[in-house]
N, C-alpha and C. Protein backbone atom coordinates (compact mmCIF):
# COMPACT_ATOMS: atom_id res chain seq x y z
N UNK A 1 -128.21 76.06 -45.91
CA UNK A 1 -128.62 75.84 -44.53
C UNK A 1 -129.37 77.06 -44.01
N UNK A 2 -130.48 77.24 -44.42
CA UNK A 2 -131.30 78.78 -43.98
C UNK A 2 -132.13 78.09 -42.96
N UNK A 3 -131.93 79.09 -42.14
CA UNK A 3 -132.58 78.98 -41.02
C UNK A 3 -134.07 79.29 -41.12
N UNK A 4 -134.31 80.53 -41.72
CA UNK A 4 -136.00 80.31 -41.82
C UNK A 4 -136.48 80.73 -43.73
N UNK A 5 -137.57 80.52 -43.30
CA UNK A 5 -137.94 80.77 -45.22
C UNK A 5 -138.96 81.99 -45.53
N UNK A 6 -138.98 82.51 -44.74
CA UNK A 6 -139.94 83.36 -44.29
C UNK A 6 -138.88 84.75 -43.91
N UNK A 7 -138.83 85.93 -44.52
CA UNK A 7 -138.25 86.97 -43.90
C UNK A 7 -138.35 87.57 -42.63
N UNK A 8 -137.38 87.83 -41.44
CA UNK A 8 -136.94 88.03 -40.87
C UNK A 8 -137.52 89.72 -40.76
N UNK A 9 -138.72 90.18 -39.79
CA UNK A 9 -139.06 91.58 -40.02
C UNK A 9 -138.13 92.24 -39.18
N UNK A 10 -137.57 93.39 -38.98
CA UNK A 10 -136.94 94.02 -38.64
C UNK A 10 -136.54 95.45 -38.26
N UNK A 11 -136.96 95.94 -37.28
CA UNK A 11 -137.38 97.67 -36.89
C UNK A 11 -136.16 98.52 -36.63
N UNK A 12 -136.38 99.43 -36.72
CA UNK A 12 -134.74 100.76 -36.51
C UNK A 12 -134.53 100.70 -35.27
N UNK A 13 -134.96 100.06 -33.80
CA UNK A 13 -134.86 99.60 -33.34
C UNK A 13 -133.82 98.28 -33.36
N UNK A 14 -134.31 97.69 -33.94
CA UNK A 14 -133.09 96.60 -33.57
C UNK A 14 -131.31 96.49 -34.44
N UNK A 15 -131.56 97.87 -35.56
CA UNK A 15 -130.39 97.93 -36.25
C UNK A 15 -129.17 97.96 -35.22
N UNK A 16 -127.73 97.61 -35.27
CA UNK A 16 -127.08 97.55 -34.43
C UNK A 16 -125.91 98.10 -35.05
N UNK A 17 -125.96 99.31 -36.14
CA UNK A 17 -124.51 99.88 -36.02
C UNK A 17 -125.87 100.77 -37.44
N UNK A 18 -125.60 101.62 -38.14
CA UNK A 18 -125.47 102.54 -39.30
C UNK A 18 -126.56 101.73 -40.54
N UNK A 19 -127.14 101.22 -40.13
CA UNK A 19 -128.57 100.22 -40.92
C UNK A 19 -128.09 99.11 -41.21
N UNK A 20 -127.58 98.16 -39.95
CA UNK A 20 -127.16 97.11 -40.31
C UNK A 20 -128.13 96.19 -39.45
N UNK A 21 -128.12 95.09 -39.59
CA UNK A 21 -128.14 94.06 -38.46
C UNK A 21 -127.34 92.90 -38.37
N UNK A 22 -127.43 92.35 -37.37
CA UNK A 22 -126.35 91.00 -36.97
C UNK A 22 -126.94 90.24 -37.43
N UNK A 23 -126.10 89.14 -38.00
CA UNK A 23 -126.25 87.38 -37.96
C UNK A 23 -125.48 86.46 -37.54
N UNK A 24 -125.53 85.83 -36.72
CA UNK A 24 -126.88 85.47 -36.03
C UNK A 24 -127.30 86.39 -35.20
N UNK A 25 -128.62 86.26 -34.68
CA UNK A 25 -129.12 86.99 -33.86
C UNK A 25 -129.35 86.56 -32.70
N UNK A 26 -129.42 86.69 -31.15
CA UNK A 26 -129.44 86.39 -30.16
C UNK A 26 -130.85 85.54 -30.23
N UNK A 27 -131.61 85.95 -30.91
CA UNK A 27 -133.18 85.11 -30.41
C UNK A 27 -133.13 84.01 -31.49
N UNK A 28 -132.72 84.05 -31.83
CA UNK A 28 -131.77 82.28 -32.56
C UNK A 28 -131.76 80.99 -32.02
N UNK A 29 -132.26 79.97 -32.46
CA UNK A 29 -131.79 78.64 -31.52
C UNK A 29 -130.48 78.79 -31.73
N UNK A 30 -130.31 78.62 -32.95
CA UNK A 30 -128.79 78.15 -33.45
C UNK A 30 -127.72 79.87 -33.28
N UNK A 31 -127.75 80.52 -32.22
CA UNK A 31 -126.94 81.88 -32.69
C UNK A 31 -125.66 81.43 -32.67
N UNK A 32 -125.14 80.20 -32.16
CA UNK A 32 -123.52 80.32 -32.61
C UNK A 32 -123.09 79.69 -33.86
N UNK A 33 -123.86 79.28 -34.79
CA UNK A 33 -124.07 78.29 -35.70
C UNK A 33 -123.14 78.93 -37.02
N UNK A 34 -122.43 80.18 -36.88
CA UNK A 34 -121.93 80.70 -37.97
C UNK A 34 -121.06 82.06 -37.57
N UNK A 35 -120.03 82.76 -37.92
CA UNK A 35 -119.59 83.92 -37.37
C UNK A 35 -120.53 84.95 -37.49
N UNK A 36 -120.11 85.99 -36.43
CA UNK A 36 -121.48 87.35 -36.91
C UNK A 36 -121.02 87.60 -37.91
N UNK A 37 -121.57 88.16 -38.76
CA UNK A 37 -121.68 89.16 -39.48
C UNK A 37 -122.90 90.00 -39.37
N UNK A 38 -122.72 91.13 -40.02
CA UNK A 38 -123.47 92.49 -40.60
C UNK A 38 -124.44 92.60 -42.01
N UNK A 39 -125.39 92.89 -41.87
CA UNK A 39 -125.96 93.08 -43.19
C UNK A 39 -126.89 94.30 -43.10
N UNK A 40 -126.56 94.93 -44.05
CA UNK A 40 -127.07 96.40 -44.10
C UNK A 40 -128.61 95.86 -45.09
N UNK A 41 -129.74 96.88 -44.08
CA UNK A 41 -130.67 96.21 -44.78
C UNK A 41 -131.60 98.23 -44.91
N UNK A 42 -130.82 98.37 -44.93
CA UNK A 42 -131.68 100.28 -45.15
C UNK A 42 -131.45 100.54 -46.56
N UNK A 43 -130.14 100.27 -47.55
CA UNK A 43 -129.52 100.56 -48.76
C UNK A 43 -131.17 100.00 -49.55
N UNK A 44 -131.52 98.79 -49.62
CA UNK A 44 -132.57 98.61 -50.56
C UNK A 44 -133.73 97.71 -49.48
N UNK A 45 -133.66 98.32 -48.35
CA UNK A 45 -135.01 97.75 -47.49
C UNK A 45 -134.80 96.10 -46.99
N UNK A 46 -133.66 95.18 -47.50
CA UNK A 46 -133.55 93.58 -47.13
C UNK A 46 -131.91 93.56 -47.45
N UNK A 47 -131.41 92.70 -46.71
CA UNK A 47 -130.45 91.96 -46.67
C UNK A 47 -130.12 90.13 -46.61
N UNK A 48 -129.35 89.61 -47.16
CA UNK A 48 -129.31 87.97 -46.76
C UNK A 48 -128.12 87.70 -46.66
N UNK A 49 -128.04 87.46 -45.27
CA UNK A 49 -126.65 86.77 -44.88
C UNK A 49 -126.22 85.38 -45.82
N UNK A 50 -124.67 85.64 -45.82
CA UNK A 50 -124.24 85.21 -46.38
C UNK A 50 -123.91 83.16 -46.09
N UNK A 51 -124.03 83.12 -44.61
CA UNK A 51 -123.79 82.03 -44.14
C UNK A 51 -125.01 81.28 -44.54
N UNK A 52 -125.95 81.43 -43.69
CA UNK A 52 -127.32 80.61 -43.13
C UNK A 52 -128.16 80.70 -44.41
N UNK A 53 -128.08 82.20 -45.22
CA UNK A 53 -129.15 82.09 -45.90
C UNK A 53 -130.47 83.26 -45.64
N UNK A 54 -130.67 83.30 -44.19
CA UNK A 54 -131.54 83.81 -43.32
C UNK A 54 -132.04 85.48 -43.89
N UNK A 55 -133.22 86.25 -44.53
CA UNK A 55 -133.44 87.37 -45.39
C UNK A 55 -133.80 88.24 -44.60
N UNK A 56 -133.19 89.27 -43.83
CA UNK A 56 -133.55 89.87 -42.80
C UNK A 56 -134.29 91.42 -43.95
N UNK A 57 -135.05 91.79 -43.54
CA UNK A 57 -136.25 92.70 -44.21
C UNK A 57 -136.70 93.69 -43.41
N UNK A 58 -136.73 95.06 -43.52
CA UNK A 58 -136.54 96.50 -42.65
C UNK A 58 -138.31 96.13 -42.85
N UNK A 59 -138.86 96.52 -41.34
CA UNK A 59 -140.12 97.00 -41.40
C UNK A 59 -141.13 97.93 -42.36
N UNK A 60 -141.96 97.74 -43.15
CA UNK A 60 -142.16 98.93 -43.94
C UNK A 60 -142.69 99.88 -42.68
N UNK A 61 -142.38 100.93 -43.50
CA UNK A 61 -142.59 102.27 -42.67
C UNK A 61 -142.08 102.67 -41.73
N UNK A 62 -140.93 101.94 -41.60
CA UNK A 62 -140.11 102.58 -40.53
C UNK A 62 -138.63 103.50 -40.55
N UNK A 63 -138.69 104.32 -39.87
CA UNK A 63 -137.58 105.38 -40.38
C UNK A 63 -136.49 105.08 -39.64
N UNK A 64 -135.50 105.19 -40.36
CA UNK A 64 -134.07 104.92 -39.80
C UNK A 64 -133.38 106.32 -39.56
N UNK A 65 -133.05 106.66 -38.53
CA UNK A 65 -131.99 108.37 -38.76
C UNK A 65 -130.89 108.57 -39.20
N UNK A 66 -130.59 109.56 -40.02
CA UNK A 66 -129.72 109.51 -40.89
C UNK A 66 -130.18 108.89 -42.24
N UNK A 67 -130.88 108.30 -42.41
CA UNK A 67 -131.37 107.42 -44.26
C UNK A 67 -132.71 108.09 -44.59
């Protein structure tokens, strides 16, 4: 059930704890459609939640502090 097929771009800006991001995400039709979880996407630049499917992907060139 993936929500999109297309990666999910994603700036140090919107990380929401230590290079993670949420799923779902507020700009979501479906954001209650699954529990949050976390996916660290700084370790190798992408993450894919485990529920939806959904491939959330760190901006190239963007610096995270601390990584």
């Amino acid at each position: 059930m993936s929500t999109s097929t297309m990666p999910i771009e994603v700036t140090a800006q919107d990380l929401q704890g230590p290079g993670v991001v949420a799923c779902p995400n507020p700009k979501m039709s479906l954001w209650s459609n699954h529990p949050k979880v976390y996916i660290d996407v700084v370790a190798t630049g992408e993450g894919k939640c485990p529920y939806c499917g959904s491939v959330y992907k760190l901006k190239a060139g963007e610096k995270v502090h601390g990584h």
